[in-house]
C-alpha atoms as a PDB file:
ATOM      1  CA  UNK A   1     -33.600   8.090  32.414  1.00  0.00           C
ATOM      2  CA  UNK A   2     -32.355   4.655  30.860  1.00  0.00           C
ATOM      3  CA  UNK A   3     -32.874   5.901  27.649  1.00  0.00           C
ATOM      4  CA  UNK A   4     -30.517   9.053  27.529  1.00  0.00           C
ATOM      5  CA  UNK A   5     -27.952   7.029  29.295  1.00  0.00           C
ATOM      6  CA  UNK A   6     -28.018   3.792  26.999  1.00  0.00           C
ATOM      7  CA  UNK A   7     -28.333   6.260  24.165  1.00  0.00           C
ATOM      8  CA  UNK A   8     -25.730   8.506  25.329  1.00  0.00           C
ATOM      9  CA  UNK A   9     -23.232   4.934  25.986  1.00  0.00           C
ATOM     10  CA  UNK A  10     -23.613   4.119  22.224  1.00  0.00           C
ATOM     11  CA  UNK A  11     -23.747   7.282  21.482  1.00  0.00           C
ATOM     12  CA  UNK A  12     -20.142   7.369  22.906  1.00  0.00           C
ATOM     13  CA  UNK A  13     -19.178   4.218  21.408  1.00  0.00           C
ATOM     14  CA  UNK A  14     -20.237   5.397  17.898  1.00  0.00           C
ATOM     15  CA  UNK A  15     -17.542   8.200  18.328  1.00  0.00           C
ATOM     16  CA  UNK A  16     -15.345   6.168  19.475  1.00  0.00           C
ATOM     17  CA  UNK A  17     -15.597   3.772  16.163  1.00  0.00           C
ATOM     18  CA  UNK A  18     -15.553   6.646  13.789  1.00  0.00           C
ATOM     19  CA  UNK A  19     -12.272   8.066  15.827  1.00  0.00           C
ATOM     20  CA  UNK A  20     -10.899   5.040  14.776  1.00  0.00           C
ATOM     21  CA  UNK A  21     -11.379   3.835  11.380  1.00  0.00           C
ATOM     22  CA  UNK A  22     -10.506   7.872  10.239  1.00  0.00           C
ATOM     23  CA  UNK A  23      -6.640   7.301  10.506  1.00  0.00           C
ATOM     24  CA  UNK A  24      -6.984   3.538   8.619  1.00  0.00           C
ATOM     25  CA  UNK A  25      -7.214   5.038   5.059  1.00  0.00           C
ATOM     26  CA  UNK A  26      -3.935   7.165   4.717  1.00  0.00           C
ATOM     27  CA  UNK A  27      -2.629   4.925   2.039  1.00  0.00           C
ATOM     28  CA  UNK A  28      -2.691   4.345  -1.423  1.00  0.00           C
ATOM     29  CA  UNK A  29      -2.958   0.967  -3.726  1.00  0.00           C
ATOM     30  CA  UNK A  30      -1.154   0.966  -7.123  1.00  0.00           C
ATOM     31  CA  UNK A  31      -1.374  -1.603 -10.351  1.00  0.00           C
ATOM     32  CA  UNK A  32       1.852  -2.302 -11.310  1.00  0.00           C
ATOM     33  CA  UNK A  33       1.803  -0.837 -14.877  1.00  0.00           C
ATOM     34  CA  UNK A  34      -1.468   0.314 -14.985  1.00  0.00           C
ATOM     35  CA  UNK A  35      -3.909  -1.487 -17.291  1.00  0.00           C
ATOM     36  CA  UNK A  36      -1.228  -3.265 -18.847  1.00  0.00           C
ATOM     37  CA  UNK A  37      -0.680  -5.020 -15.933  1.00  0.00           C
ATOM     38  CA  UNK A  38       2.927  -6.923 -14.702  1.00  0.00           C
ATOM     39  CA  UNK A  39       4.172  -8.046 -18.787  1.00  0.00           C
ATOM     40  CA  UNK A  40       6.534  -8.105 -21.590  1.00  0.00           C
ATOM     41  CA  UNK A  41       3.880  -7.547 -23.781  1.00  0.00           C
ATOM     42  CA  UNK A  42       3.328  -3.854 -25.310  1.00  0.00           C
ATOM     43  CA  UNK A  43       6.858  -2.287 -24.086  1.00  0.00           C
ATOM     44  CA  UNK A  44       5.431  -1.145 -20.527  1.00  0.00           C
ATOM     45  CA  UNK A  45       7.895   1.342 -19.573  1.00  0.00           C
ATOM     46  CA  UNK A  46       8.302   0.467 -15.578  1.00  0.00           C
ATOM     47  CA  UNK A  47      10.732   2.817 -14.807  1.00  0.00           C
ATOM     48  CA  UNK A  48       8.222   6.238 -16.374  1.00  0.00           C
ATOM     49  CA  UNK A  49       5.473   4.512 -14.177  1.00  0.00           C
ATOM     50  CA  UNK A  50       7.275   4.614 -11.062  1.00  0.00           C
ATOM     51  CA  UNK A  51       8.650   8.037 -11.904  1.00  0.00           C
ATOM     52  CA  UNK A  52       4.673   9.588 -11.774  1.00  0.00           C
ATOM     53  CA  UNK A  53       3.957   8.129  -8.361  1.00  0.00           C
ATOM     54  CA  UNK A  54       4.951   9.368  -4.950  1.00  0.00           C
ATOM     55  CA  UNK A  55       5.016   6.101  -2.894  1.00  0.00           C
ATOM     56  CA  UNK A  56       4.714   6.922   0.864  1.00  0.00           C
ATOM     57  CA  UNK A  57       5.312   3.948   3.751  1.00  0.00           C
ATOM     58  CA  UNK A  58       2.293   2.171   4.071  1.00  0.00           C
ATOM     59  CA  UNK A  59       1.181   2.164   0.516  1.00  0.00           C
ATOM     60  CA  UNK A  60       0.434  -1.130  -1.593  1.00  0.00           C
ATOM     61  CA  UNK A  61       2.170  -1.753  -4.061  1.00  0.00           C
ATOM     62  CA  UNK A  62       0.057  -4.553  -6.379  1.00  0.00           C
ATOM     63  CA  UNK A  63       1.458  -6.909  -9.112  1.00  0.00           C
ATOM     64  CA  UNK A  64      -1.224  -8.302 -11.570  1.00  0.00           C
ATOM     65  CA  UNK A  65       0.212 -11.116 -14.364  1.00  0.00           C
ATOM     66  CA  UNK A  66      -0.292 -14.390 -15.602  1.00  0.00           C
ATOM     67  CA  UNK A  67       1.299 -16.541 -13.282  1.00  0.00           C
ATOM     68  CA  UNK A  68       2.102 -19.306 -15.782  1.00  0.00           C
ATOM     69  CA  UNK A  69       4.630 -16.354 -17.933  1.00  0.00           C
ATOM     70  CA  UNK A  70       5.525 -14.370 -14.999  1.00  0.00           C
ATOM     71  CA  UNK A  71       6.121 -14.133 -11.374  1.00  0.00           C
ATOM     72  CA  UNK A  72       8.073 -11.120  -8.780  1.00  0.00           C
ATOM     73  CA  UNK A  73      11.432 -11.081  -7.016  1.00  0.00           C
ATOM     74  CA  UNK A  74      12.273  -8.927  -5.045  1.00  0.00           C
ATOM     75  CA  UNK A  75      15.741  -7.982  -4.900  1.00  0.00           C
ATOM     76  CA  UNK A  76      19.277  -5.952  -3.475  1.00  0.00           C
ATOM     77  CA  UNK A  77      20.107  -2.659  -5.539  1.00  0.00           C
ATOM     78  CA  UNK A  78      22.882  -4.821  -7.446  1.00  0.00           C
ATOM     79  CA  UNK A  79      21.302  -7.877  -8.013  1.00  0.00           C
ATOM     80  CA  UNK A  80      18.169  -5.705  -9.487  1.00  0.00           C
ATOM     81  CA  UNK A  81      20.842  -3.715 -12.026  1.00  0.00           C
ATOM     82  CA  UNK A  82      22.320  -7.104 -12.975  1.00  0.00           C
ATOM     83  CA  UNK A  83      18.931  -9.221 -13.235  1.00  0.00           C
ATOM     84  CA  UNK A  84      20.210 -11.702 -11.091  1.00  0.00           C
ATOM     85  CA  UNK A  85      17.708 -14.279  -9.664  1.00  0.00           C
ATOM     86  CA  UNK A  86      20.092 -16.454  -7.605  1.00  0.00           C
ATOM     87  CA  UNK A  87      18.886 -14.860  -4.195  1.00  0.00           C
ATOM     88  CA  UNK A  88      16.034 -12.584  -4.206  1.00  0.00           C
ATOM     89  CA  UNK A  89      14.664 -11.368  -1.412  1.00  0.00           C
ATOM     90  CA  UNK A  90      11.269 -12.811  -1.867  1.00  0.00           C
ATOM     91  CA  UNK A  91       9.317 -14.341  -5.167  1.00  0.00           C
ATOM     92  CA  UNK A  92       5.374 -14.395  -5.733  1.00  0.00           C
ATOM     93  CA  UNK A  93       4.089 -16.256  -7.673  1.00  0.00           C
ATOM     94  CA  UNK A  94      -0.083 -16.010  -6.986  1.00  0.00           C
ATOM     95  CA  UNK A  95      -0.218 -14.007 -10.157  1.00  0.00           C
ATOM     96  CA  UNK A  96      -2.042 -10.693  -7.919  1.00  0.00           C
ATOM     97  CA  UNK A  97       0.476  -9.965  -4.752  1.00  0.00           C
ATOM     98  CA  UNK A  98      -0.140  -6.930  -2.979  1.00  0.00           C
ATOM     99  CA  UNK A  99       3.093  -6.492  -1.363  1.00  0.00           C
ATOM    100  CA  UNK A 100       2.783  -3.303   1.687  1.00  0.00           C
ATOM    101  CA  UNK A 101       6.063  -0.908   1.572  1.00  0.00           C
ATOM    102  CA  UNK A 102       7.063  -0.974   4.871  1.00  0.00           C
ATOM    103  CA  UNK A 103      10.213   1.169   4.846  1.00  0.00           C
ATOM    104  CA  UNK A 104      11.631   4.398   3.316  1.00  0.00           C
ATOM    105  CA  UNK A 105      14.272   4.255   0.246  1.00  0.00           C
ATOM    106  CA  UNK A 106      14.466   2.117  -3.102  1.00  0.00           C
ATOM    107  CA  UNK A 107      12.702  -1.493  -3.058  1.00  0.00           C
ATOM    108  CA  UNK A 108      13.608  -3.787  -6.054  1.00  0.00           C
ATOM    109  CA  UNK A 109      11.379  -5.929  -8.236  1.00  0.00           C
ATOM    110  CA  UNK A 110      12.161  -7.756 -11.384  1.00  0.00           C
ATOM    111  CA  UNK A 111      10.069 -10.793 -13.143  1.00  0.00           C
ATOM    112  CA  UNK A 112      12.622 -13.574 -12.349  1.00  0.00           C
ATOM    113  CA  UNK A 113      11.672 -15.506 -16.078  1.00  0.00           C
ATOM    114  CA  UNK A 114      14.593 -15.914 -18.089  1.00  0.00           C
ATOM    115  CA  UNK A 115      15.129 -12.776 -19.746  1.00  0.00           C
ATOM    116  CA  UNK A 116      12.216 -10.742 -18.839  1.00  0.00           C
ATOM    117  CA  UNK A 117      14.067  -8.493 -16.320  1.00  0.00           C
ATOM    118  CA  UNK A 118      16.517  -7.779 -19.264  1.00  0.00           C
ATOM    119  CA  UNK A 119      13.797  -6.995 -21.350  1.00  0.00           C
ATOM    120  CA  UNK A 120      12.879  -4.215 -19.017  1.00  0.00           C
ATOM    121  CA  UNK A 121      10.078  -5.966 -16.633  1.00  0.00           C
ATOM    122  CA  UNK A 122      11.672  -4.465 -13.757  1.00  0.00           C
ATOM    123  CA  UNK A 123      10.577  -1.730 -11.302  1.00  0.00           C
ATOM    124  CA  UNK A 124      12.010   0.249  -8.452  1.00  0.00           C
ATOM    125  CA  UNK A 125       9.448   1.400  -5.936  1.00  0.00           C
ATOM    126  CA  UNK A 126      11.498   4.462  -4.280  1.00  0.00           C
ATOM    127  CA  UNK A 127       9.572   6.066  -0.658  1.00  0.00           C
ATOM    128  CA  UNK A 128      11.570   9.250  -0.706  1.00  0.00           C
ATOM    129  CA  UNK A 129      13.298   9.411   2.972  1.00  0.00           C
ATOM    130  CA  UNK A 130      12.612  12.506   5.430  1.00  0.00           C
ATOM    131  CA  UNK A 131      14.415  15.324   4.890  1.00  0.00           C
ATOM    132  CA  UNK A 132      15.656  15.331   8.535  1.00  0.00           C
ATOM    133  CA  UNK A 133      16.718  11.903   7.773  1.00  0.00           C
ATOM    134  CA  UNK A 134      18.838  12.614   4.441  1.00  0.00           C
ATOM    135  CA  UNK A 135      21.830  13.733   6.838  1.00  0.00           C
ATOM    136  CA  UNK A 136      22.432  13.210  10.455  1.00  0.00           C
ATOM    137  CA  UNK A 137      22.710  16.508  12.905  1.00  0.00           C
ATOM    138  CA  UNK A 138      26.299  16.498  12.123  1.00  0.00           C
ATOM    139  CA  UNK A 139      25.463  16.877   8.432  1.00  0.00           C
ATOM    140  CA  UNK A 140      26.502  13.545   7.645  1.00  0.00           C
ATOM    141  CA  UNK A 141      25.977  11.551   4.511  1.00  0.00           C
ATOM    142  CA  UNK A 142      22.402   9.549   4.671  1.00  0.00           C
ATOM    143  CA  UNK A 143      22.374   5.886   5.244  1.00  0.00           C
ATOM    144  CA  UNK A 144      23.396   3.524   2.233  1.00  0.00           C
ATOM    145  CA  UNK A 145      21.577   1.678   0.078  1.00  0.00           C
ATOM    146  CA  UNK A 146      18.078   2.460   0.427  1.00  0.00           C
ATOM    147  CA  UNK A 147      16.573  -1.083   0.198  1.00  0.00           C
ATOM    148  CA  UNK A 148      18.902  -2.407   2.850  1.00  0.00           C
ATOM    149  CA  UNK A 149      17.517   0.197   5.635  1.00  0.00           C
ATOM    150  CA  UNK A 150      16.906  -1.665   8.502  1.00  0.00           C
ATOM    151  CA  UNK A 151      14.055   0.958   9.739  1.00  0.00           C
ATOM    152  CA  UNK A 152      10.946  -0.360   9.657  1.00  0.00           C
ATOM    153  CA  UNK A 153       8.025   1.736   9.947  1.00  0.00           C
ATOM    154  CA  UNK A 154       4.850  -0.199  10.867  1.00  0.00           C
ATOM    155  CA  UNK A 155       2.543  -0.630   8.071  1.00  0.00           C
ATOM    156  CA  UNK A 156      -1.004   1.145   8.383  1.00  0.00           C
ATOM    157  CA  UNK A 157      -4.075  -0.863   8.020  1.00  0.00           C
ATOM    158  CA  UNK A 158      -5.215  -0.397   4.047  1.00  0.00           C
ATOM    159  CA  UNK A 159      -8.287  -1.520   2.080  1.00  0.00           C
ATOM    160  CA  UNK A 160      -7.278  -4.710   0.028  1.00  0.00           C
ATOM    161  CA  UNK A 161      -6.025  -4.486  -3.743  1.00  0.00           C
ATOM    162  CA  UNK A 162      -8.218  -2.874  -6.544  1.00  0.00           C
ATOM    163  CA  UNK A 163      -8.102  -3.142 -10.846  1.00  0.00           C
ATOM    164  CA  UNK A 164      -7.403   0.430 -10.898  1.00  0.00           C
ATOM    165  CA  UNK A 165      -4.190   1.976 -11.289  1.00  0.00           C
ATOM    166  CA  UNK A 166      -4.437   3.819  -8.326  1.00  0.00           C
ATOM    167  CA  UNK A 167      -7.090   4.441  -5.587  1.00  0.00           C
ATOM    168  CA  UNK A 168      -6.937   8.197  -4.757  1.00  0.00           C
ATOM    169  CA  UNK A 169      -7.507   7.260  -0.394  1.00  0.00           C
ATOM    170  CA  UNK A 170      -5.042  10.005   0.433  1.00  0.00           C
ATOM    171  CA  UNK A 171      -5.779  11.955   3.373  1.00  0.00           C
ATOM    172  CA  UNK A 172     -10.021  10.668   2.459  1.00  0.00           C
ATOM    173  CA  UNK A 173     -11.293   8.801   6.129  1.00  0.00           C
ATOM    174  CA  UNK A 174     -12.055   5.758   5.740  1.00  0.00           C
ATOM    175  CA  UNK A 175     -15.780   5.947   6.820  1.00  0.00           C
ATOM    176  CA  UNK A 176     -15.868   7.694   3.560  1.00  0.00           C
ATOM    177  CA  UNK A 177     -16.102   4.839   1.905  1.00  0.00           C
ATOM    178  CA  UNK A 178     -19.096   2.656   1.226  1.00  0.00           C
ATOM    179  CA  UNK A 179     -17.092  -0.306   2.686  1.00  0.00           C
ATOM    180  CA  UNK A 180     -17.111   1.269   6.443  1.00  0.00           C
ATOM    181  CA  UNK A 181     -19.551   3.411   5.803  1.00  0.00           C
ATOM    182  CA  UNK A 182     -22.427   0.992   5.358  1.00  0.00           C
ATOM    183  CA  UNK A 183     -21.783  -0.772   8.656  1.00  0.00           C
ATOM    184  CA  UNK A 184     -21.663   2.489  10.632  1.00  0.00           C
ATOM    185  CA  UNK A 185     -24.712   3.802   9.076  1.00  0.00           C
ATOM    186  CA  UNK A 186     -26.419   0.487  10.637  1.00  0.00           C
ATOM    187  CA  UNK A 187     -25.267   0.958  13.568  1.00  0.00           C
ATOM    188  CA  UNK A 188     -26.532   4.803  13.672  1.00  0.00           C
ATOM    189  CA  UNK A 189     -30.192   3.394  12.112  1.00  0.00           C
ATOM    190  CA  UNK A 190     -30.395   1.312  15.157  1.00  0.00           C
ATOM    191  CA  UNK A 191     -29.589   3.407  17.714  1.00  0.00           C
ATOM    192  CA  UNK A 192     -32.099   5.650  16.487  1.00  0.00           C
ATOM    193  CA  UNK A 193     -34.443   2.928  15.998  1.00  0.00           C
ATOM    194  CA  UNK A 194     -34.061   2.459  19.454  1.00  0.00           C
ATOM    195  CA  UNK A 195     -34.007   6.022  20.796  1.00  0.00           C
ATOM    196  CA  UNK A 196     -37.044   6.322  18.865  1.00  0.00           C
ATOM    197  CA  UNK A 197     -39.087   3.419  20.067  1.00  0.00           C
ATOM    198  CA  UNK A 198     -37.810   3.818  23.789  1.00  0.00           C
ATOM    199  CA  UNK A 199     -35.651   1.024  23.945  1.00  0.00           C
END
């Protein structure tokens, strides 16, 4: 009688693992540019990159460059149409920053180098707001300036940054994944190890 309880305790536990790794994977990680990377070099056109994704809250956004030619600010709305680096935000500078969009609206990034945001290195990452939230019940105007929107929606728990330009983990469970899936297959070969040998 030990044995079908135990087995029916882990039994319950291994649902209870699998219920909740499924919601950790409904995010997205994109390269910055692709295979070209975060550069000046080969005309990367930033703005027709961002215009083919649909950035949701809780995505990662990833920058990949040479840190000795390059770096990432990120900026206000006017300081990103004027490329001004006097006070950004936030810089990186690790040469691979994963940065985790947090918030609805436009969010600002230029390469802070002298003359690299002028010479188009710049990107705006825009999560398209609710459409409840685009006016209020009184059919007001939406908030201003996206990037300023003090909102914050928490960020969900993603799988770190990859090469590729994008990792298709939309609405895919995590345990799909050979990264979760490998520990939770070990932990179903034991218990039926142990179902099976009485233990």
């Amino acid at each position: 009688m030990a044995l079908i309880g135990g087995g029916r305790a882990v039994a319950t536990l291994l649902v209870q693992l699998t219920a909740l790794l499924l919601p950790l994977s409904e995010a997205a990680v994109y390269k910055v540019g692709n295979a070209a990377g975060w550069t000046t070099i080969g005309n990367v056109d930033y703005k027709q990159w961002a215009a083919l994704k649909n950035f949701q809250v809780g995505d990662i956004i990833n920058f990949q460059y040479n840190p000795q030619f390059h770096n990432v600010m990120q900026v206000t709305h006017a300081e990103y149409k004027a490329c001004n680096t006097a006070s950004p935000k936030a810089t990186y500078t690790t040469g691979n920053d994963s940065i985790t969009i947090t918030t609805r609206g436009h969010h600002y990034y230029f390469c802070g180098v002298p003359g690299h945001c002028q010479a188009g290195q710049k990107v705006d990452i825009n999560v398209p707001r609710l459409q409840a939230e685009s006016s209020g019940p009184t059919g007001a105007p939406p908030p201003s300036s996206g990037s300023d929107d003090s909102r914050t929606v928490p960020a969900s728990v993603v799988p770190g940054p990859s090469s590729s330009s994008a990792i298709a983990t939309i609405g895919v469970p995590s345990w799909y994944k050979i990264g979760t899936l490998v520990p939770l297959l070990a932990l179903h070969s034991c218990i039926f190890a142990q179902c099976m040998n009485g233990n």
